[in-house]
PDB file of N, CA and C in Angstrom:
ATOM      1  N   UNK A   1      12.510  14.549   9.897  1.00  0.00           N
ATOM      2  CA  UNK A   1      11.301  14.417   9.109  1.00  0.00           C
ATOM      3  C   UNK A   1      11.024  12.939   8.859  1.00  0.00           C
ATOM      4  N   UNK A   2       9.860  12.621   8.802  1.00  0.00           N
ATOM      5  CA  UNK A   2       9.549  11.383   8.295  1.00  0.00           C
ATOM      6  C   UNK A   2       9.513  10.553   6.970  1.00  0.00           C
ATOM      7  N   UNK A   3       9.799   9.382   7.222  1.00  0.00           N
ATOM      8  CA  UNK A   3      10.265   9.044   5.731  1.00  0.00           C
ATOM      9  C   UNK A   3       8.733   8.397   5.409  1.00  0.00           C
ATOM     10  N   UNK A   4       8.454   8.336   3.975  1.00  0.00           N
ATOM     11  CA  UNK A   4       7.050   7.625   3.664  1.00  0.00           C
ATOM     12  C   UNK A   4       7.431   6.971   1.949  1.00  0.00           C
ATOM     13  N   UNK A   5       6.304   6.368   1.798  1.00  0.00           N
ATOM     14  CA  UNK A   5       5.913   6.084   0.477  1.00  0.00           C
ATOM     15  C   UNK A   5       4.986   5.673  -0.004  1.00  0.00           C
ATOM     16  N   UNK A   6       4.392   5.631  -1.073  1.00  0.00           N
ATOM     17  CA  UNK A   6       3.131   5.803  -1.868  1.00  0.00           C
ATOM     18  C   UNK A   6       2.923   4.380  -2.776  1.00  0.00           C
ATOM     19  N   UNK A   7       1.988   3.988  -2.760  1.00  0.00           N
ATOM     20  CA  UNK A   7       1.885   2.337  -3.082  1.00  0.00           C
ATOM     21  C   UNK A   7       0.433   2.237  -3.555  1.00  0.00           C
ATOM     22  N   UNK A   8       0.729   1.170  -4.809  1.00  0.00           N
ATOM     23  CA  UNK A   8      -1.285   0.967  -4.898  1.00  0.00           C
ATOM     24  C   UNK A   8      -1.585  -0.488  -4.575  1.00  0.00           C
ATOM     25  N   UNK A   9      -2.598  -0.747  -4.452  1.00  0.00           N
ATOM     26  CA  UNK A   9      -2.945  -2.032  -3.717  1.00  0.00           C
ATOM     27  C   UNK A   9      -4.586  -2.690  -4.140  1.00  0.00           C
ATOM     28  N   UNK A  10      -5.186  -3.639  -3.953  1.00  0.00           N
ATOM     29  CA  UNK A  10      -6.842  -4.004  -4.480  1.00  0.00           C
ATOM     30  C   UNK A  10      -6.736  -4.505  -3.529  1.00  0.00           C
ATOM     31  N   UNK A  11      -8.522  -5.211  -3.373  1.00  0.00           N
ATOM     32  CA  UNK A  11      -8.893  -5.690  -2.642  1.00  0.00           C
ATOM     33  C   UNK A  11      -9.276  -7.229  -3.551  1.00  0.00           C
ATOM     34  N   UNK A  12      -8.793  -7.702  -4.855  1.00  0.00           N
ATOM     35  CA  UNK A  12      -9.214  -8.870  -5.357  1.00  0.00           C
ATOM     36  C   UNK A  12      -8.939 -10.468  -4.294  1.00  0.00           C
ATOM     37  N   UNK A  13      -9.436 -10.859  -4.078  1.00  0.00           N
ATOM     38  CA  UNK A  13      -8.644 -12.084  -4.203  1.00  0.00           C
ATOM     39  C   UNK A  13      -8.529 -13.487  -4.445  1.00  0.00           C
ATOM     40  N   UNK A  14      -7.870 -14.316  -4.972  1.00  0.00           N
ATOM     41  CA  UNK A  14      -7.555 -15.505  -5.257  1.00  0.00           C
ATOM     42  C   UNK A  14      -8.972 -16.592  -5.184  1.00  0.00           C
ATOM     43  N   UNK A  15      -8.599 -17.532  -6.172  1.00  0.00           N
ATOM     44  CA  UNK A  15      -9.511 -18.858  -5.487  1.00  0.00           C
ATOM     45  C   UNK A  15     -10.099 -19.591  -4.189  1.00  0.00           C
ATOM     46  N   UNK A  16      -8.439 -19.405  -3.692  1.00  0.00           N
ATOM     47  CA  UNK A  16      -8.907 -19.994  -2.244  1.00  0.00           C
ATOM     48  C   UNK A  16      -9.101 -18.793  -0.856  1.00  0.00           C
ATOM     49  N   UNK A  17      -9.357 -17.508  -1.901  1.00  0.00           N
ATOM     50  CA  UNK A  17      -9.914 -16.478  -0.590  1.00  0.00           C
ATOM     51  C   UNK A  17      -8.716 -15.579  -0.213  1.00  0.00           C
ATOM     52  N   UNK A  18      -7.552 -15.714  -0.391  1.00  0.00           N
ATOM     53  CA  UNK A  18      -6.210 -14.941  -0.037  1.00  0.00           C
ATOM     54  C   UNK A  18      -6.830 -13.738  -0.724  1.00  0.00           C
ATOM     55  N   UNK A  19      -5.856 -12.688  -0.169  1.00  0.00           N
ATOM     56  CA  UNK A  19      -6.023 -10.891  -0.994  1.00  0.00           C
ATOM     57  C   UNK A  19      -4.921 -11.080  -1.700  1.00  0.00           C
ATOM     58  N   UNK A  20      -4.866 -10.518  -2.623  1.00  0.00           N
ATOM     59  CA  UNK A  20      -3.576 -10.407  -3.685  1.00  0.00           C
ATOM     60  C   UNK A  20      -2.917  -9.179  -3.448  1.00  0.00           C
ATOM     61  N   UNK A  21      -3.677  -8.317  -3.219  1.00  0.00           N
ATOM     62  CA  UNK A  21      -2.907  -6.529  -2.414  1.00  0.00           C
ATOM     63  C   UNK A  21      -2.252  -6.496  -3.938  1.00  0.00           C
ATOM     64  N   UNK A  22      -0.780  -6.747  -3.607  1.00  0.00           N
ATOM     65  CA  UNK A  22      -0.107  -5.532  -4.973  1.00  0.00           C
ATOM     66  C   UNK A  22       0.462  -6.729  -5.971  1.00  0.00           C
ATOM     67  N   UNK A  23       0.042  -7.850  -5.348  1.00  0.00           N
ATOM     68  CA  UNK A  23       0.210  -9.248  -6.472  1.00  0.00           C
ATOM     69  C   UNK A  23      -0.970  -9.122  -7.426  1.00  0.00           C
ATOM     70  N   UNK A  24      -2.000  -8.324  -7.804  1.00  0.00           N
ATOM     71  CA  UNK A  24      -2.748  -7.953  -8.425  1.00  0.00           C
ATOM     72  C   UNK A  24      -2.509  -8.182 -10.221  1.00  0.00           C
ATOM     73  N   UNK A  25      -2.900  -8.695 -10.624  1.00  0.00           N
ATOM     74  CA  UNK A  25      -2.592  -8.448 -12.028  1.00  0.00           C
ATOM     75  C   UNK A  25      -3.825  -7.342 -12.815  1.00  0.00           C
ATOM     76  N   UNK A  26      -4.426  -6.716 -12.668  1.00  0.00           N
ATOM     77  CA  UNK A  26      -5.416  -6.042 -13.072  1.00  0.00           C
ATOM     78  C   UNK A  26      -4.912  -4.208 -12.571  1.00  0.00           C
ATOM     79  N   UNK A  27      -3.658  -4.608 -11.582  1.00  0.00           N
ATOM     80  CA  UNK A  27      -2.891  -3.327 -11.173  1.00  0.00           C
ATOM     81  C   UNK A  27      -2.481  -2.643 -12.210  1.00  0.00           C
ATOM     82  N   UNK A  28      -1.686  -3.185 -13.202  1.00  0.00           N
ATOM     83  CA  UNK A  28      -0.647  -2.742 -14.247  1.00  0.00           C
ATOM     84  C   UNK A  28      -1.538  -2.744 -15.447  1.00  0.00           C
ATOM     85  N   UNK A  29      -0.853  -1.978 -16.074  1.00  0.00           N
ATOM     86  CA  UNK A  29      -2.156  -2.197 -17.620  1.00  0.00           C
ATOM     87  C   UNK A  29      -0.237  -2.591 -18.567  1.00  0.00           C
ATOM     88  N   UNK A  30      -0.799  -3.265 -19.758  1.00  0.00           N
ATOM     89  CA  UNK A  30       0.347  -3.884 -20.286  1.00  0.00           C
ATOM     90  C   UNK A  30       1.750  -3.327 -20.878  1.00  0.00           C
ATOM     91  N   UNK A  31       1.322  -1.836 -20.862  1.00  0.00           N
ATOM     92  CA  UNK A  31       2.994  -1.004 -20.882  1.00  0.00           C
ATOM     93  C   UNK A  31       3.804  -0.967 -19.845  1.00  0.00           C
ATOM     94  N   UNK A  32       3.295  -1.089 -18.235  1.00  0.00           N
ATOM     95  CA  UNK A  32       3.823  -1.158 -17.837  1.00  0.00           C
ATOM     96  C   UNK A  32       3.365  -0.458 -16.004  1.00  0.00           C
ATOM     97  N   UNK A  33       2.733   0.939 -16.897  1.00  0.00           N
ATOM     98  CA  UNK A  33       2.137   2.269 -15.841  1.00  0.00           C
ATOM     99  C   UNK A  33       0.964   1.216 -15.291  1.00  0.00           C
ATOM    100  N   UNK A  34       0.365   1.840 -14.283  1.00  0.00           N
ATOM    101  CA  UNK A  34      -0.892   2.048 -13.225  1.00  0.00           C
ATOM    102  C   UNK A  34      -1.947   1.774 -13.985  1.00  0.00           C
ATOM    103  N   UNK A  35      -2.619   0.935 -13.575  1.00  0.00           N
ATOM    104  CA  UNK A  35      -4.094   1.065 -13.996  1.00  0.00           C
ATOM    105  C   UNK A  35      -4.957   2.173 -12.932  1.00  0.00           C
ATOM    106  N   UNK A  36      -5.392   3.116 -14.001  1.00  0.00           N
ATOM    107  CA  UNK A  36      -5.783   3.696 -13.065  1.00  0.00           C
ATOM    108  C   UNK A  36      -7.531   3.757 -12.475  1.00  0.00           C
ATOM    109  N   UNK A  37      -8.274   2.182 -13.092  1.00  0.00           N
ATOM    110  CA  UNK A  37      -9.211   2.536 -13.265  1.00  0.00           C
ATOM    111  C   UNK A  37      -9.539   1.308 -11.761  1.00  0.00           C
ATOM    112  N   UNK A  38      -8.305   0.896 -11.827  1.00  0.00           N
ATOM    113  CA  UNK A  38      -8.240  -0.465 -10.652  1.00  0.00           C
ATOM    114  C   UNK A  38      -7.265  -0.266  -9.193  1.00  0.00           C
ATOM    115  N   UNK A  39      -7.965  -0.530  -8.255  1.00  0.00           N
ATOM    116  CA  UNK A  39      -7.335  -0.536  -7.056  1.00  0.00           C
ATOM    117  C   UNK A  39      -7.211   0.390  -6.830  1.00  0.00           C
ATOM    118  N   UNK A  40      -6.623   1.199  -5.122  1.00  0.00           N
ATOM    119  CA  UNK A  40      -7.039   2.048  -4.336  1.00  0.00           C
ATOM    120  C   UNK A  40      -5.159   2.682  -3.910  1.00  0.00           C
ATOM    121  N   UNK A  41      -5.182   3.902  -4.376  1.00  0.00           N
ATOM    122  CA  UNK A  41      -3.965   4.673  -3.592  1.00  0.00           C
ATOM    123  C   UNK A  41      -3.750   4.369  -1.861  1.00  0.00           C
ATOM    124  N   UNK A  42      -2.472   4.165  -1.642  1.00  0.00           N
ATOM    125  CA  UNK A  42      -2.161   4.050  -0.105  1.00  0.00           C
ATOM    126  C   UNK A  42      -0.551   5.066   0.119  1.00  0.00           C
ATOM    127  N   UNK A  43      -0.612   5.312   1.687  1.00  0.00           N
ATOM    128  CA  UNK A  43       0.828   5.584   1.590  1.00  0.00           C
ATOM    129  C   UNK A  43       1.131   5.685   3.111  1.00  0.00           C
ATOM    130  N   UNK A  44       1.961   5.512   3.582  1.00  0.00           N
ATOM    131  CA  UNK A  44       2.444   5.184   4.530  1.00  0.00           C
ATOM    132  C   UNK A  44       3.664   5.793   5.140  1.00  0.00           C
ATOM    133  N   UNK A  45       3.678   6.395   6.254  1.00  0.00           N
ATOM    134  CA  UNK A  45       4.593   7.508   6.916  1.00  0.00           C
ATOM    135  C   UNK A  45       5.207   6.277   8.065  1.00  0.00           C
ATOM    136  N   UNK A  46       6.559   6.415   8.184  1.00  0.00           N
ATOM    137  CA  UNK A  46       7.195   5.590   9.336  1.00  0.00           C
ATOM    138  C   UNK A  46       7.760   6.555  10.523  1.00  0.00           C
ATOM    139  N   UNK A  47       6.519   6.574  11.320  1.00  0.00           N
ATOM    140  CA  UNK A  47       6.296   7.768  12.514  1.00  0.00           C
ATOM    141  C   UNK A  47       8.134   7.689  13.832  1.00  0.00           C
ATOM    142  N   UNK A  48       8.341   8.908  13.866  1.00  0.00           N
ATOM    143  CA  UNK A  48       9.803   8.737  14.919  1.00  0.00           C
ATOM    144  C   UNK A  48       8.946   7.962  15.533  1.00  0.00           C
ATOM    145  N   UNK A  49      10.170   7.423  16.937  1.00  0.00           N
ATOM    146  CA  UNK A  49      10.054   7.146  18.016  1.00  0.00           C
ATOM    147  C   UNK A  49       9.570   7.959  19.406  1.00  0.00           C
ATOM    148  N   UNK A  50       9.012   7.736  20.208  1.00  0.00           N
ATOM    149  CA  UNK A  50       8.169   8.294  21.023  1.00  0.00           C
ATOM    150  C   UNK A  50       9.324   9.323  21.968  1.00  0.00           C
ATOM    151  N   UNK A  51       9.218  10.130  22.077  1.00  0.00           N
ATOM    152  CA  UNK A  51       9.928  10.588  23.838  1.00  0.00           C
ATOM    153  C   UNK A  51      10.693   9.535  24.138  1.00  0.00           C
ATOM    154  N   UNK A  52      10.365   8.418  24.953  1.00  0.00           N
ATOM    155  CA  UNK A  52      11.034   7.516  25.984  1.00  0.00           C
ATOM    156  C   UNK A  52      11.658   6.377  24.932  1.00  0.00           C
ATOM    157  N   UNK A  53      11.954   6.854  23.916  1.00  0.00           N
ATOM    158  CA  UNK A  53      12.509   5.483  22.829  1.00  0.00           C
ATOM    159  C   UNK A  53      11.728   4.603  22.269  1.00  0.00           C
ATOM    160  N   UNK A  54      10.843   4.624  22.853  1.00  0.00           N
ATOM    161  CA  UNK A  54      10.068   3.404  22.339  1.00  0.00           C
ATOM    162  C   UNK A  54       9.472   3.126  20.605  1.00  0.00           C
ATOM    163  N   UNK A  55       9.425   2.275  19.660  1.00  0.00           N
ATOM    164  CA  UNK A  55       9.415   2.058  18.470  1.00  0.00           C
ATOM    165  C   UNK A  55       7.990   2.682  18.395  1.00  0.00           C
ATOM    166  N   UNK A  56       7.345   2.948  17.543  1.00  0.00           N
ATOM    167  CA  UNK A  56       5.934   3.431  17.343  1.00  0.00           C
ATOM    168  C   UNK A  56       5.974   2.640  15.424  1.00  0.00           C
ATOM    169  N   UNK A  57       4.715   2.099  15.108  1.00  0.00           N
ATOM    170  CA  UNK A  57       4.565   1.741  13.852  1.00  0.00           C
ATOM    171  C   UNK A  57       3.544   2.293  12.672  1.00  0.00           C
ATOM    172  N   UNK A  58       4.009   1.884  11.691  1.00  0.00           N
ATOM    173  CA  UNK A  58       3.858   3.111  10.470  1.00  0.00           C
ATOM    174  C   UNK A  58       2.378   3.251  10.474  1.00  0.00           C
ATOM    175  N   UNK A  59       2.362   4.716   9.880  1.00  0.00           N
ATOM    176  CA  UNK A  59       0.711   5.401   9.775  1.00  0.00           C
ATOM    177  C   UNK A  59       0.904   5.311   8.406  1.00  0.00           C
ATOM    178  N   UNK A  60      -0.749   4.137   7.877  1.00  0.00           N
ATOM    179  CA  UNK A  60      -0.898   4.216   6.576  1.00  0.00           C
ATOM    180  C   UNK A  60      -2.639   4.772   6.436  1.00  0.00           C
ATOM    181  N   UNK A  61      -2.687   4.756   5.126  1.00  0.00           N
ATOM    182  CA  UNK A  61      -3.584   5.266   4.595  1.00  0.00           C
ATOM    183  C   UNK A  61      -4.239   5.409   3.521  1.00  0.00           C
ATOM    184  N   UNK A  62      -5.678   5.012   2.778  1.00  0.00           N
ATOM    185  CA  UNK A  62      -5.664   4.712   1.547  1.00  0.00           C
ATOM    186  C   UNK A  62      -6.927   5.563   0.621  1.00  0.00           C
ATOM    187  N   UNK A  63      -7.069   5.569  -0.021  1.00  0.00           N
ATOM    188  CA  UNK A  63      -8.156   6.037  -0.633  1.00  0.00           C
ATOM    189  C   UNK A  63      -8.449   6.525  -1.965  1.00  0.00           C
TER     190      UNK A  63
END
């Protein structure tokens, strides 16, 4: 079975134009939990390897 995990992330970013993703400060509200009124659910499955061995890379997803 595949292993995955669940992550939140924005689209803000910085002064000089960088994304902040989960460096976000508007993520967390000050107890500690999720803001849940900010940024977008993602999660990400790390797919086997193909038949012939070959590495295949993770299926993410957000919304």
């Amino acid at each position: 079975m595949a292993e995955g995990r669940t992550f939140k992330r924005c689209s803000c970013r910085d002064d000089d134009g960088k994304a902040l993703g989960q460096q976000c400060p508007k993520l967390r509200r000050p107890g500690g939990g999720w803001s849940y009124r900010h940024g977008i659910w993602n999660y990400q499955i790390e797919l086997p390897p193909t038949p012939d061995g070959k590495r295949r890379g993770p299926l993410r997803r957000g919304g």
